[in-house]
Structure formats: structure tokens, C-alpha cells
PDB file of N, CA and C in Angstrom:
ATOM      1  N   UNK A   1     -12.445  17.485 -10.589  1.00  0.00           N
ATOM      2  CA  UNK A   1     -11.067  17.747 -10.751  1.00  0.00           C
ATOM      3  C   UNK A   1     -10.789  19.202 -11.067  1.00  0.00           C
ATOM      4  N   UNK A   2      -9.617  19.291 -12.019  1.00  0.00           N
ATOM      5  CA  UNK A   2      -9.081  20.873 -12.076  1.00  0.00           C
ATOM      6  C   UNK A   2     -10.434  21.936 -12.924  1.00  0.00           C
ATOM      7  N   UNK A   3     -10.911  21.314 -13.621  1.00  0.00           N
ATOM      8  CA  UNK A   3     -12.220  22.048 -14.128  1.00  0.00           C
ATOM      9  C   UNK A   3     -13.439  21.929 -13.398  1.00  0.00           C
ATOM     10  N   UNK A   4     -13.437  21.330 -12.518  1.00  0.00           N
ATOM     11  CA  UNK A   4     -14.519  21.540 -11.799  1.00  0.00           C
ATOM     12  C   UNK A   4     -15.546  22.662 -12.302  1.00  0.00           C
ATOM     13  N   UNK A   5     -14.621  23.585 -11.745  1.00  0.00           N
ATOM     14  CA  UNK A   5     -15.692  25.038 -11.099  1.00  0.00           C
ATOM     15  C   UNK A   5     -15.946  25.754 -12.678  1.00  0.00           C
ATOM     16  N   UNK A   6     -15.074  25.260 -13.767  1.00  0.00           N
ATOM     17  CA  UNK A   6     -15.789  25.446 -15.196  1.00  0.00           C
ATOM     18  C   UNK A   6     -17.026  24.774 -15.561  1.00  0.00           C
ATOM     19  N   UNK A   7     -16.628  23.786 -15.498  1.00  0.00           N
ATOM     20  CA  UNK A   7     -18.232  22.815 -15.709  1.00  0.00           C
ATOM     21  C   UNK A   7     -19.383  23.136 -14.656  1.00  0.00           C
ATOM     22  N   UNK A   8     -19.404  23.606 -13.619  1.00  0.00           N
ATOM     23  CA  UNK A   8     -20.172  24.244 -12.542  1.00  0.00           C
ATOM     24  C   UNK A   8     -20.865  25.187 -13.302  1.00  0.00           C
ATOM     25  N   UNK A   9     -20.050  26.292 -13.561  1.00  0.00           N
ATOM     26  CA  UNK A   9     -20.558  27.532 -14.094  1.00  0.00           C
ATOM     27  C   UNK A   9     -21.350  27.228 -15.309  1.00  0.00           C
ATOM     28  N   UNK A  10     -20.642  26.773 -16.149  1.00  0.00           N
ATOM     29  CA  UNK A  10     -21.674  26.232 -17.019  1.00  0.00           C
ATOM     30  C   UNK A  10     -22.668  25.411 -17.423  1.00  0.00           C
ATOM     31  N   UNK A  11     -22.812  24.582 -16.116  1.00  0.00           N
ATOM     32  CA  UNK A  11     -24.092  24.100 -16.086  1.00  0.00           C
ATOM     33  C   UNK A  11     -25.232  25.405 -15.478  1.00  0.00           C
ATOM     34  N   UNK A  12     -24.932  26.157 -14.422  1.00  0.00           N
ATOM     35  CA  UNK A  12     -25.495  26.419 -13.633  1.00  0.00           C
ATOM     36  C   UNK A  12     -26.061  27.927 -14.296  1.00  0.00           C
ATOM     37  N   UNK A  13     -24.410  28.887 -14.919  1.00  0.00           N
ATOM     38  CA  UNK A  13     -25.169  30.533 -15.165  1.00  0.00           C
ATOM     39  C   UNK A  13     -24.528  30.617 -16.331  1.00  0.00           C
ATOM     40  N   UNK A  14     -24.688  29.966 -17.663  1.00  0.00           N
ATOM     41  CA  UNK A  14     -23.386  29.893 -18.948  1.00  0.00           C
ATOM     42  C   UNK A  14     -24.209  31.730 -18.984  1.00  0.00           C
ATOM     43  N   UNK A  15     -24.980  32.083 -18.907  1.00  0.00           N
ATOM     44  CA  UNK A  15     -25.047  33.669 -19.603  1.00  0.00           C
ATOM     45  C   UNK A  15     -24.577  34.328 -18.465  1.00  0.00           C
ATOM     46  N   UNK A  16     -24.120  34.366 -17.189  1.00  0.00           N
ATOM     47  CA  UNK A  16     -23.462  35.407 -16.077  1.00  0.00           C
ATOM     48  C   UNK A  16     -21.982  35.937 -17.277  1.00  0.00           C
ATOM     49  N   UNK A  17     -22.020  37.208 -17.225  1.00  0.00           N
ATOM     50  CA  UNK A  17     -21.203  38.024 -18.137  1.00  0.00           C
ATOM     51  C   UNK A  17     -19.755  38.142 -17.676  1.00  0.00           C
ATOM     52  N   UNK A  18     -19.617  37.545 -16.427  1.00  0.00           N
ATOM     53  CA  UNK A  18     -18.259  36.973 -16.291  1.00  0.00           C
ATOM     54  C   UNK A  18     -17.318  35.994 -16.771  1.00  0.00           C
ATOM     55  N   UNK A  19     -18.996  34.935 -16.472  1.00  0.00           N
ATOM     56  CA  UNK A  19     -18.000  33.772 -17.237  1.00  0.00           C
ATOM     57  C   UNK A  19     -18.451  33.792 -18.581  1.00  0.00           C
ATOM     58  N   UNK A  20     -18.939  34.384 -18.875  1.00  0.00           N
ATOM     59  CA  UNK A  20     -18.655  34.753 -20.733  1.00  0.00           C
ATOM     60  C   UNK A  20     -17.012  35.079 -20.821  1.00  0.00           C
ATOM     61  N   UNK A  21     -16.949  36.123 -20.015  1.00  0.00           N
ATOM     62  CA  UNK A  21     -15.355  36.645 -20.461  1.00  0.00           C
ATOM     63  C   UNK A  21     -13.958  35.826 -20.507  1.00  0.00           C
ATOM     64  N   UNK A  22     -14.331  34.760 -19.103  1.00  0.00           N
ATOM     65  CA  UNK A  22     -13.480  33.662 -18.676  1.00  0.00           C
ATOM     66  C   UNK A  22     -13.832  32.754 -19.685  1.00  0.00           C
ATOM     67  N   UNK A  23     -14.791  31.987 -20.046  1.00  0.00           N
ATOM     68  CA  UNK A  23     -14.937  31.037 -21.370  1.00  0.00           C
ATOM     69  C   UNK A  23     -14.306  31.811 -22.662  1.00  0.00           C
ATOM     70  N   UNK A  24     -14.474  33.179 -22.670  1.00  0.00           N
ATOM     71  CA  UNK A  24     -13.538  33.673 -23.932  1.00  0.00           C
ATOM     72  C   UNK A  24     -12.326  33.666 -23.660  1.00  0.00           C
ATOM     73  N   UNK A  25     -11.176  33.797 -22.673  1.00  0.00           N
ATOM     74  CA  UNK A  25      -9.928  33.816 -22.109  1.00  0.00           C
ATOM     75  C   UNK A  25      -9.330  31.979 -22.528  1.00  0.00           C
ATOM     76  N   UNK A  26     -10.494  31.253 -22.123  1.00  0.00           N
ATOM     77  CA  UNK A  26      -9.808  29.861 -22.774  1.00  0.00           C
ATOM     78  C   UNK A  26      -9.996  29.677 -23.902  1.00  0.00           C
ATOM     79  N   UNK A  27     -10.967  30.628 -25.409  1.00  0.00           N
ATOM     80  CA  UNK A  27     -10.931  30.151 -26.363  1.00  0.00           C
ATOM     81  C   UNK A  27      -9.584  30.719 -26.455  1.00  0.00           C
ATOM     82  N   UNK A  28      -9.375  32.101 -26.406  1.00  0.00           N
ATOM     83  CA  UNK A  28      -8.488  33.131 -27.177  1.00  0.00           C
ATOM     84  C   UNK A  28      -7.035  33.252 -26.725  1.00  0.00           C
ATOM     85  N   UNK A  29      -7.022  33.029 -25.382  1.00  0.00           N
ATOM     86  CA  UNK A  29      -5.378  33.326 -24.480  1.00  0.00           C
ATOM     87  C   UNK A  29      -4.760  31.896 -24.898  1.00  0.00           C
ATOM     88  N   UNK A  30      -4.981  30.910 -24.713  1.00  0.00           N
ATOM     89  CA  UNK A  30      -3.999  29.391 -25.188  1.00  0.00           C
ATOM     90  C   UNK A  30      -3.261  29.603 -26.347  1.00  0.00           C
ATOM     91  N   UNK A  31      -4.018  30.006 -27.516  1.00  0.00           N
ATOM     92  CA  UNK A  31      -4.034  30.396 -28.902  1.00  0.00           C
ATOM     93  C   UNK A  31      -2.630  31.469 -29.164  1.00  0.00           C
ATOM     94  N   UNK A  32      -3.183  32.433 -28.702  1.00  0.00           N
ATOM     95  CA  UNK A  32      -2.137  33.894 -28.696  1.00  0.00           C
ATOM     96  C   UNK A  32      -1.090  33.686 -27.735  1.00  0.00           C
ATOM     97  N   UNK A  33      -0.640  32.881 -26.880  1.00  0.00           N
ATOM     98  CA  UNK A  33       0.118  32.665 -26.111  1.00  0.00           C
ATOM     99  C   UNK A  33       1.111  31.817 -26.846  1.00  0.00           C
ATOM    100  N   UNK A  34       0.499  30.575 -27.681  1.00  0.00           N
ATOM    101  CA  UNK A  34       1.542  29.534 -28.248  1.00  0.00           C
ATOM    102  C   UNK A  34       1.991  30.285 -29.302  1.00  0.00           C
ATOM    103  N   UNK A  35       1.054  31.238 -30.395  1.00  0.00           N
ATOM    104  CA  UNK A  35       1.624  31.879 -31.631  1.00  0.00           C
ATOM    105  C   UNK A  35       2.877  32.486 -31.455  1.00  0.00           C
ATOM    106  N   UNK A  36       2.676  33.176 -29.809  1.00  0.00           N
ATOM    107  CA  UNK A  36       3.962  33.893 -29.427  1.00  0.00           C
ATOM    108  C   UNK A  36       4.781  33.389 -29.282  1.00  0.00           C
ATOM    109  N   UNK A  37       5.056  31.888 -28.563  1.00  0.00           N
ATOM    110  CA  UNK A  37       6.138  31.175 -28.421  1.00  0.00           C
ATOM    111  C   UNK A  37       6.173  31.444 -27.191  1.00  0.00           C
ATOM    112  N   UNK A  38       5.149  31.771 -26.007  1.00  0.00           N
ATOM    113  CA  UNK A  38       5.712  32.461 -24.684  1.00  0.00           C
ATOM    114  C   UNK A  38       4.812  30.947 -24.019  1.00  0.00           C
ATOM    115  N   UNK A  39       4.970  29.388 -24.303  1.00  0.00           N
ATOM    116  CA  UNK A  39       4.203  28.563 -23.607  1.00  0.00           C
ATOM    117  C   UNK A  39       4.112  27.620 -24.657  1.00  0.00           C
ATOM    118  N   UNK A  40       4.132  26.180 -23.695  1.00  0.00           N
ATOM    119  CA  UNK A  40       4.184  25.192 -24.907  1.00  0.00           C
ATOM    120  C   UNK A  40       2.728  24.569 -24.590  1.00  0.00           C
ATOM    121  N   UNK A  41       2.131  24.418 -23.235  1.00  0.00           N
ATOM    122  CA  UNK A  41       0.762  24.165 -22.796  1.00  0.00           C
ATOM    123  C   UNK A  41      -0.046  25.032 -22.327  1.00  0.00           C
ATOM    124  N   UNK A  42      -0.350  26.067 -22.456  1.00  0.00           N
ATOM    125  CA  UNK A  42      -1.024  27.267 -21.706  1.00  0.00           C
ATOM    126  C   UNK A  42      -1.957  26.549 -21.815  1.00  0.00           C
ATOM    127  N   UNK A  43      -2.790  26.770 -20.354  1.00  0.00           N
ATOM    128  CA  UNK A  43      -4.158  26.588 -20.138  1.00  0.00           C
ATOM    129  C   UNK A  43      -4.422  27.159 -18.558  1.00  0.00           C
ATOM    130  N   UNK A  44      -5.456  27.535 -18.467  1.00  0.00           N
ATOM    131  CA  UNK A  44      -6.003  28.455 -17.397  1.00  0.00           C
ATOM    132  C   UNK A  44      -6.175  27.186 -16.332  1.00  0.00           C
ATOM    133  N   UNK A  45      -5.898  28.147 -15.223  1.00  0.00           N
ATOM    134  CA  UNK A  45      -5.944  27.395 -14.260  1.00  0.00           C
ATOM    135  C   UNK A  45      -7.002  27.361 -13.281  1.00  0.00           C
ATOM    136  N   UNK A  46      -7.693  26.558 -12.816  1.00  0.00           N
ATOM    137  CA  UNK A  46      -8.770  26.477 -11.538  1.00  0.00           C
ATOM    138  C   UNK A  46      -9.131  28.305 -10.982  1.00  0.00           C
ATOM    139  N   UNK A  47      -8.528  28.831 -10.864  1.00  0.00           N
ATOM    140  CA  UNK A  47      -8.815  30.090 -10.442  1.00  0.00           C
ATOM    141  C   UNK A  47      -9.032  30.848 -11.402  1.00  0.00           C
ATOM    142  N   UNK A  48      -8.932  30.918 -12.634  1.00  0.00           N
ATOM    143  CA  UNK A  48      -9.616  31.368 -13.528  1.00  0.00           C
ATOM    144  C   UNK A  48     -11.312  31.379 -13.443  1.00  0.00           C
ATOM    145  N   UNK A  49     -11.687  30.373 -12.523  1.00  0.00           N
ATOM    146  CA  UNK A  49     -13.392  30.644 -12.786  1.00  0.00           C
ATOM    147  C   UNK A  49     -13.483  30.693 -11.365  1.00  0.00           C
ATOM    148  N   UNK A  50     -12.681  30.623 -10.373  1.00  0.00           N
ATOM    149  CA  UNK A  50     -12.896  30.584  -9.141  1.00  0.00           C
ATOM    150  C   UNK A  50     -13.592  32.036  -8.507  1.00  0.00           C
ATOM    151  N   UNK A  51     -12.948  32.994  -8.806  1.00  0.00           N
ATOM    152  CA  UNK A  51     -13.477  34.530  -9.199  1.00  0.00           C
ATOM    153  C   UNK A  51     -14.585  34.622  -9.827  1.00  0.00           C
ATOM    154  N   UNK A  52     -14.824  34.010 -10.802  1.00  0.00           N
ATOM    155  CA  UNK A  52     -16.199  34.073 -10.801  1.00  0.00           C
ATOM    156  C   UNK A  52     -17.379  33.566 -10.411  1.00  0.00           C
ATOM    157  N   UNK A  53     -17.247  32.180 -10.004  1.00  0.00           N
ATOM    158  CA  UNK A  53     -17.951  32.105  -9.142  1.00  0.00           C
ATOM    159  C   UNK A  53     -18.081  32.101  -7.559  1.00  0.00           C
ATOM    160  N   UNK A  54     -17.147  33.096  -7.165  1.00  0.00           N
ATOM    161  CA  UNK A  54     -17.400  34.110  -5.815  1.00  0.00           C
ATOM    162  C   UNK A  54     -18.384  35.367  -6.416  1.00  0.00           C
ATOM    163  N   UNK A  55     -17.914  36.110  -7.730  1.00  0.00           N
ATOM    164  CA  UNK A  55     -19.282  37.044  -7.793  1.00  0.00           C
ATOM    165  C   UNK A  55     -20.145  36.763  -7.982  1.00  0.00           C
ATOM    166  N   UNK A  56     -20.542  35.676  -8.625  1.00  0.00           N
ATOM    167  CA  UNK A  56     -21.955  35.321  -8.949  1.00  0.00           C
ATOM    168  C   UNK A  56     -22.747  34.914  -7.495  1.00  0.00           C
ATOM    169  N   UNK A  57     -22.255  34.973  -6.781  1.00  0.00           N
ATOM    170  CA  UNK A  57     -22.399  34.132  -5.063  1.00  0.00           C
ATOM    171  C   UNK A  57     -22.454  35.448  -4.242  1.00  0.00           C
ATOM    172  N   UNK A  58     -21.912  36.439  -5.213  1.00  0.00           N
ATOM    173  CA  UNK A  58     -22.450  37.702  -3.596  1.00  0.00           C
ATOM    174  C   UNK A  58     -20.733  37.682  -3.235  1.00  0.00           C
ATOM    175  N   UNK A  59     -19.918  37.089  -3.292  1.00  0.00           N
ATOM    176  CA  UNK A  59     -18.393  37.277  -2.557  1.00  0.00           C
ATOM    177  C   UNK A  59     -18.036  38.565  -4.219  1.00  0.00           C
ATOM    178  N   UNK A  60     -18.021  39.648  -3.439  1.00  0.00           N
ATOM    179  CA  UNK A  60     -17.701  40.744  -4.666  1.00  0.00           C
ATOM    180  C   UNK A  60     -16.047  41.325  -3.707  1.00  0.00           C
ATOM    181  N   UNK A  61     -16.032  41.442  -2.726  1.00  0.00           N
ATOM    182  CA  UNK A  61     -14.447  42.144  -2.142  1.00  0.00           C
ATOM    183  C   UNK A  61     -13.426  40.892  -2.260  1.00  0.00           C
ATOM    184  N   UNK A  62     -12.474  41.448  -3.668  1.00  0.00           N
ATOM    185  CA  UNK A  62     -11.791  40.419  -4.155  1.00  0.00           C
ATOM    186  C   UNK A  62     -10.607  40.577  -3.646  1.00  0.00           C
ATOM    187  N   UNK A  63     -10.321  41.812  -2.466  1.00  0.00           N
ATOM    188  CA  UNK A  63      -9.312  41.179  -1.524  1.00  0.00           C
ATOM    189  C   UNK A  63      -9.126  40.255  -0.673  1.00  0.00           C
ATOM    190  N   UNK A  64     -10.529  39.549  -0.326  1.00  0.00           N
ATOM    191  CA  UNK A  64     -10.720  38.371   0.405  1.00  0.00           C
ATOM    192  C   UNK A  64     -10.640  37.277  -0.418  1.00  0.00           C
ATOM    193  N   UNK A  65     -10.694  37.285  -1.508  1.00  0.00           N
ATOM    194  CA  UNK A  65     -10.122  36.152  -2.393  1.00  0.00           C
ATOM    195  C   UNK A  65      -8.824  35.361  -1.806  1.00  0.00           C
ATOM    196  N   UNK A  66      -7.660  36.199  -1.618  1.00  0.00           N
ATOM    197  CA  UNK A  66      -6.578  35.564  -1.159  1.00  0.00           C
ATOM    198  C   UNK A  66      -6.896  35.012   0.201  1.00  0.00           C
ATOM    199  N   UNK A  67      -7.501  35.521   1.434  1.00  0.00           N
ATOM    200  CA  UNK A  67      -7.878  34.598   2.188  1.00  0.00           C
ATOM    201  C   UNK A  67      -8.347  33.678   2.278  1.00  0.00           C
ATOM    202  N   UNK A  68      -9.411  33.733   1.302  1.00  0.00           N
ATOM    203  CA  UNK A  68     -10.196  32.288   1.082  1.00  0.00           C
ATOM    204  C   UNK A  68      -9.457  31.113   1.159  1.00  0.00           C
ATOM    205  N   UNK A  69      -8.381  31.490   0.400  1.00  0.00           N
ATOM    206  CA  UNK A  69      -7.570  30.946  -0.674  1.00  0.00           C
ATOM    207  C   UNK A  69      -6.866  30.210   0.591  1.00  0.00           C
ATOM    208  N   UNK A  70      -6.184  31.356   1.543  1.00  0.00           N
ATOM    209  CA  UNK A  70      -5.455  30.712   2.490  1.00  0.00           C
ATOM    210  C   UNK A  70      -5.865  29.556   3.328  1.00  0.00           C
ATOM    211  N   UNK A  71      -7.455  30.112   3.438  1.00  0.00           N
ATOM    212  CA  UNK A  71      -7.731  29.166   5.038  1.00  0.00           C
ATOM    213  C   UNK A  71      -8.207  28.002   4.548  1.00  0.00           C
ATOM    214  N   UNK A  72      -7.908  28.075   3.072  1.00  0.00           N
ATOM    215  CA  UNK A  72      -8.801  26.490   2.685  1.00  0.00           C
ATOM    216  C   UNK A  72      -7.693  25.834   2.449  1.00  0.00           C
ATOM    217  N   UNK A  73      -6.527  26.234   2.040  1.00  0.00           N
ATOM    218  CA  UNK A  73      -5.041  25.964   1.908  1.00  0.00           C
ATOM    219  C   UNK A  73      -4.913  25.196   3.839  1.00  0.00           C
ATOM    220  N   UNK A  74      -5.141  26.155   4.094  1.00  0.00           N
ATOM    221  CA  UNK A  74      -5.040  25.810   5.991  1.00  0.00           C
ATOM    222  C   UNK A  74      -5.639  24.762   6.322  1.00  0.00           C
ATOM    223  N   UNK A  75      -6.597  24.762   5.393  1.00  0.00           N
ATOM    224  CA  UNK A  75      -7.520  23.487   6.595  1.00  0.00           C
ATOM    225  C   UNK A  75      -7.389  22.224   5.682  1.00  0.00           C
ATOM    226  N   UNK A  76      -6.935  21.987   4.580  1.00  0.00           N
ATOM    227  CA  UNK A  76      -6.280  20.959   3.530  1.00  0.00           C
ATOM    228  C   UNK A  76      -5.117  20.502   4.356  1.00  0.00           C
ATOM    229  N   UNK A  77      -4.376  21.294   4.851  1.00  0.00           N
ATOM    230  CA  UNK A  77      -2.928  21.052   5.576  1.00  0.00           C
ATOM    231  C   UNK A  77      -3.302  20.183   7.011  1.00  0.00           C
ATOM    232  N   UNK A  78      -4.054  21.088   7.556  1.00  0.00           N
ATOM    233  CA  UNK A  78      -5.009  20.648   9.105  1.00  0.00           C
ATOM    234  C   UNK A  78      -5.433  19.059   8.991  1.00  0.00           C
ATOM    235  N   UNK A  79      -6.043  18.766   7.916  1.00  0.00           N
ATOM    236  CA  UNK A  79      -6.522  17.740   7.970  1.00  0.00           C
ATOM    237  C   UNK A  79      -5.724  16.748   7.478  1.00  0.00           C
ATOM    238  N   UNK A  80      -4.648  16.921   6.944  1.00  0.00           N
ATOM    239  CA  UNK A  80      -3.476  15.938   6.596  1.00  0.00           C
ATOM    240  C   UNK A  80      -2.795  15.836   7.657  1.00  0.00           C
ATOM    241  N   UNK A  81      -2.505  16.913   8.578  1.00  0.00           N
ATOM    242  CA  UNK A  81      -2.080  16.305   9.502  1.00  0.00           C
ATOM    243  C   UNK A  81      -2.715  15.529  10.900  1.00  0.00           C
ATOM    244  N   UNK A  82      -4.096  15.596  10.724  1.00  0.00           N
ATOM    245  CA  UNK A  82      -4.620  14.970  11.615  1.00  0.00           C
ATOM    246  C   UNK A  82      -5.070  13.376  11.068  1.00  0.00           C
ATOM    247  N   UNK A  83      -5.069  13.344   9.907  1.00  0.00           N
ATOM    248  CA  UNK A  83      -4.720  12.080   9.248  1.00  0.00           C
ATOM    249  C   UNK A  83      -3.594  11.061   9.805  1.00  0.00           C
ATOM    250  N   UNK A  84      -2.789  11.774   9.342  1.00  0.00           N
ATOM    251  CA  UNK A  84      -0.951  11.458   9.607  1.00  0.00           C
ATOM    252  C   UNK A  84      -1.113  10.877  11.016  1.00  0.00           C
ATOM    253  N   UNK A  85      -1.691  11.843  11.958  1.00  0.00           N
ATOM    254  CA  UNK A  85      -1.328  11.426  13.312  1.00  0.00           C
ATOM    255  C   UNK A  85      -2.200  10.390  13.614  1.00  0.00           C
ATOM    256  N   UNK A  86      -3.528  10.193  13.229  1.00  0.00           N
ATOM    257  CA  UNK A  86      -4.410   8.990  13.096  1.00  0.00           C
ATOM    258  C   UNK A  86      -3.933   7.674  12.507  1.00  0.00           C
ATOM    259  N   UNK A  87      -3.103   8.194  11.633  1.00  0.00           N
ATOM    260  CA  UNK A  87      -2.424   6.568  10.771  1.00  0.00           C
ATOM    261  C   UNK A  87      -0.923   6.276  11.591  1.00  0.00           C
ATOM    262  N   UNK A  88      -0.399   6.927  12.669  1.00  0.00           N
ATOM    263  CA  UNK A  88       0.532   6.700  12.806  1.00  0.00           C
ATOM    264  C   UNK A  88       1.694   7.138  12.277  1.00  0.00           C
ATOM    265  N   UNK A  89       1.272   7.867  11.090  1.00  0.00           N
ATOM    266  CA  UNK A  89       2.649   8.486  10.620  1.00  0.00           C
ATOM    267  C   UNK A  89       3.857   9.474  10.904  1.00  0.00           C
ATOM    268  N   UNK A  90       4.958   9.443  11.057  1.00  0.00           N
ATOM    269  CA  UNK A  90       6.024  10.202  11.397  1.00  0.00           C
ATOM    270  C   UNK A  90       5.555  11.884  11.116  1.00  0.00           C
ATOM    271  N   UNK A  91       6.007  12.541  11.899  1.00  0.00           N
ATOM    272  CA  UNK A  91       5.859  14.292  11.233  1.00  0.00           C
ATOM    273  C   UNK A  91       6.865  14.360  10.474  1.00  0.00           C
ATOM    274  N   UNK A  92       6.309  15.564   9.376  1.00  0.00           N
ATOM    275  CA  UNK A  92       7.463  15.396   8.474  1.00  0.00           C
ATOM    276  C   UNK A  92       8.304  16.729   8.600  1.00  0.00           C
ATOM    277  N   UNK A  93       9.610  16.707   8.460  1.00  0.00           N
ATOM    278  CA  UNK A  93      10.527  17.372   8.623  1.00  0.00           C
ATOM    279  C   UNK A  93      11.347  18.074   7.390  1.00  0.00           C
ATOM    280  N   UNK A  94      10.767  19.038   6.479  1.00  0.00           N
ATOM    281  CA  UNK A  94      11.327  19.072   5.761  1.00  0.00           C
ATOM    282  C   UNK A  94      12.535  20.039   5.529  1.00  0.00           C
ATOM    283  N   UNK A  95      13.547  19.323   4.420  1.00  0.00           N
ATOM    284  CA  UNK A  95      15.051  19.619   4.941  1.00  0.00           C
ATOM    285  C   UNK A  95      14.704  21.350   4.505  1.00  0.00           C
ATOM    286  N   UNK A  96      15.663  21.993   5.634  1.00  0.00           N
ATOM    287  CA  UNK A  96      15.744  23.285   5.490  1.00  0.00           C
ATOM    288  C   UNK A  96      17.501  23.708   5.535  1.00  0.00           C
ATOM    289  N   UNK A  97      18.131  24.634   4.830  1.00  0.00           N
ATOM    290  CA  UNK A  97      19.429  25.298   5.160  1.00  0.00           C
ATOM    291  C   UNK A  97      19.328  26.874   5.423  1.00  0.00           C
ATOM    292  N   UNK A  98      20.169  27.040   6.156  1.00  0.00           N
ATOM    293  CA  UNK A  98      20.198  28.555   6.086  1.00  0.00           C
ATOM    294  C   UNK A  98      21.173  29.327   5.299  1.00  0.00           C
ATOM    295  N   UNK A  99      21.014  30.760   5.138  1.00  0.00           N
ATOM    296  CA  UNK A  99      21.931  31.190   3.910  1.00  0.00           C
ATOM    297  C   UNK A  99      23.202  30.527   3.848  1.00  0.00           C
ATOM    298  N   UNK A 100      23.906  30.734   5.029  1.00  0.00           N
ATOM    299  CA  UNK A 100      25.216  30.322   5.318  1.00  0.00           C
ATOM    300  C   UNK A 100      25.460  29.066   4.824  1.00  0.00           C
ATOM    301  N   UNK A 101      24.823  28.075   4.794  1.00  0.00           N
ATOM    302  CA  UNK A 101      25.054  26.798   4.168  1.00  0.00           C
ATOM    303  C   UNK A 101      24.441  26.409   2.804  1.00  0.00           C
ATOM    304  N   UNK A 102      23.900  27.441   2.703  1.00  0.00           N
ATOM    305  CA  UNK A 102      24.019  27.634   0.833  1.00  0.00           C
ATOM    306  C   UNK A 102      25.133  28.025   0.121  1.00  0.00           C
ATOM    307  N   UNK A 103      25.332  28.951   1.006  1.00  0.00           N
ATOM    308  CA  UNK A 103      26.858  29.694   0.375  1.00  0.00           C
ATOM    309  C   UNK A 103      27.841  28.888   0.281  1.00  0.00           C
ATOM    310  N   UNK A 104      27.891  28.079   1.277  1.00  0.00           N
ATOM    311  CA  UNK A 104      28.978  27.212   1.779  1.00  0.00           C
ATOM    312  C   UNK A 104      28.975  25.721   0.404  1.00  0.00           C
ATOM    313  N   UNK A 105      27.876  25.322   0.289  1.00  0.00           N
ATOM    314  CA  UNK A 105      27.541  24.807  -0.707  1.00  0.00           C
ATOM    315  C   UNK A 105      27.801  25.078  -2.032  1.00  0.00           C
ATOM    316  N   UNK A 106      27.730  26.084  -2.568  1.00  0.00           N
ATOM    317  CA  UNK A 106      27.622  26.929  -3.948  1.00  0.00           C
ATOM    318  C   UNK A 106      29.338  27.210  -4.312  1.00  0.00           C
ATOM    319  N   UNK A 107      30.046  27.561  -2.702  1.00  0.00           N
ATOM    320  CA  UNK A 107      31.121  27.595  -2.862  1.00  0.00           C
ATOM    321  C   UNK A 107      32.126  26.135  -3.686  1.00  0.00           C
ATOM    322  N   UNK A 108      31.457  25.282  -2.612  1.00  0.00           N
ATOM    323  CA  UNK A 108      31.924  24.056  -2.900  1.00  0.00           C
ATOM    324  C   UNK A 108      31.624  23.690  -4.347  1.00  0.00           C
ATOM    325  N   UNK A 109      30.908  23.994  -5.115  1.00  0.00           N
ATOM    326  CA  UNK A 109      30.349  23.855  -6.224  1.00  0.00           C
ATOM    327  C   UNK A 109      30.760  24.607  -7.447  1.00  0.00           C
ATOM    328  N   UNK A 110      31.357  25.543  -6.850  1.00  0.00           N
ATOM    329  CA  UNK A 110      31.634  26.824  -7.730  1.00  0.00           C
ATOM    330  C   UNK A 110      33.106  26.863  -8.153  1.00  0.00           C
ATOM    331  N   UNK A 111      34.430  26.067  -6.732  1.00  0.00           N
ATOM    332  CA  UNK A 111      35.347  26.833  -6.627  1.00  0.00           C
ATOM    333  C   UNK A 111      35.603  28.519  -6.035  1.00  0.00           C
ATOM    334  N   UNK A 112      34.659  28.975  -5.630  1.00  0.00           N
ATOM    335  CA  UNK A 112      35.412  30.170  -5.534  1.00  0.00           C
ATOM    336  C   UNK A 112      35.461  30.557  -3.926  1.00  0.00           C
TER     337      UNK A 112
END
């Protein structure tokens, strides 16, 4: 699940000096975040260790991070829809407006 790739790391490299820093970010950032009042659940999210374990793996150009990111996003999507079309299911259409009928909306909503 969402910790996965925490429990990974720490089975696998708990001394890689990255995820030292990231295991310190979940003792210390939750903490200093609620004292502030800026969060009522802070907690790090899946990509918090995801970065690190691309460096520990040799993936060091962390502008390709966001691609990664995309094409696995892409092929999650890919395969739902080849699902969908395997089960028979409708394509889905989701509702879209354009500015003009926002406005038109907001008006109606607004009075003005």
C-alpha cells in the first residue's frame, strides 16, 4: 500500500543516508507542522521515499522523476481502459464546461 516503498527501504538499505534523512522528515515534519497549526494530519506521502529509492538504484537525474511519474500514471490509465473495453463498459465522458458557461453559471448564482 501507501508505505510500501518505506518498508522496502527499510528492509533492504535502513543505513543509505537518504533514507536516513526521509525517516527523519517523518519523525520531525508531522510534529512541527501540527505545533504550527498549518495541518491537522500531516504525513508524507509515497513520494517521499520514492526519490530515494530511484538514487539508491542508479536513477540520480531527478528531472526524469516527473516522467517516470507520468508514464506509469499512463500506463495505470492504459490499462483501465483496456479493462473497461474487455468488461464491456461504457467510455467515460467526463462532464466538461467551457469558460463561457461558467460565467454564465456563477452569474446565475451570483445575481450579477
Amino acid at each position: 500500500g501507501l508505505h510500501l516503498p518505506r518498508e522496502f527501504s527499510q528492509k533492504h538499505f535502513p543505513n543509505f543516508p537518504l533514507f536516513k534523512v526521509v525517516s527523519q522528515l517523518y519523525e520531525v515534519a508531522p510534529k512541527v507542522l501540527t505545533a504550527q497549526g498549518k495541518t491537522k494530519n500531516p504525513w508524507p506521502n509515497v513520494d517521499a521515499h520514492s526519490g530515494v529509492l530511484l538514487q539508491y538504484y542508479g536513477m540520480t537525474e531527478m528531472n526524469y522523476y516527473t516522467v517516470l511519474f507520468g508514464v506509469s500514471r499512463a500506463l495505470g490509465v492504459l490499462s483501465s481502459l483496456v479493462w473497461d473495453r474487455a468488461l464491456g463498459f461504457p467510455i467515460e465522458r467526463p462532464k466538461s464546461l467551457t469558460t463561457e458557461a461558467i460565467k454564465k453559471e456563477l452569474e446565475k448564482k451570483g445575481g450579477h
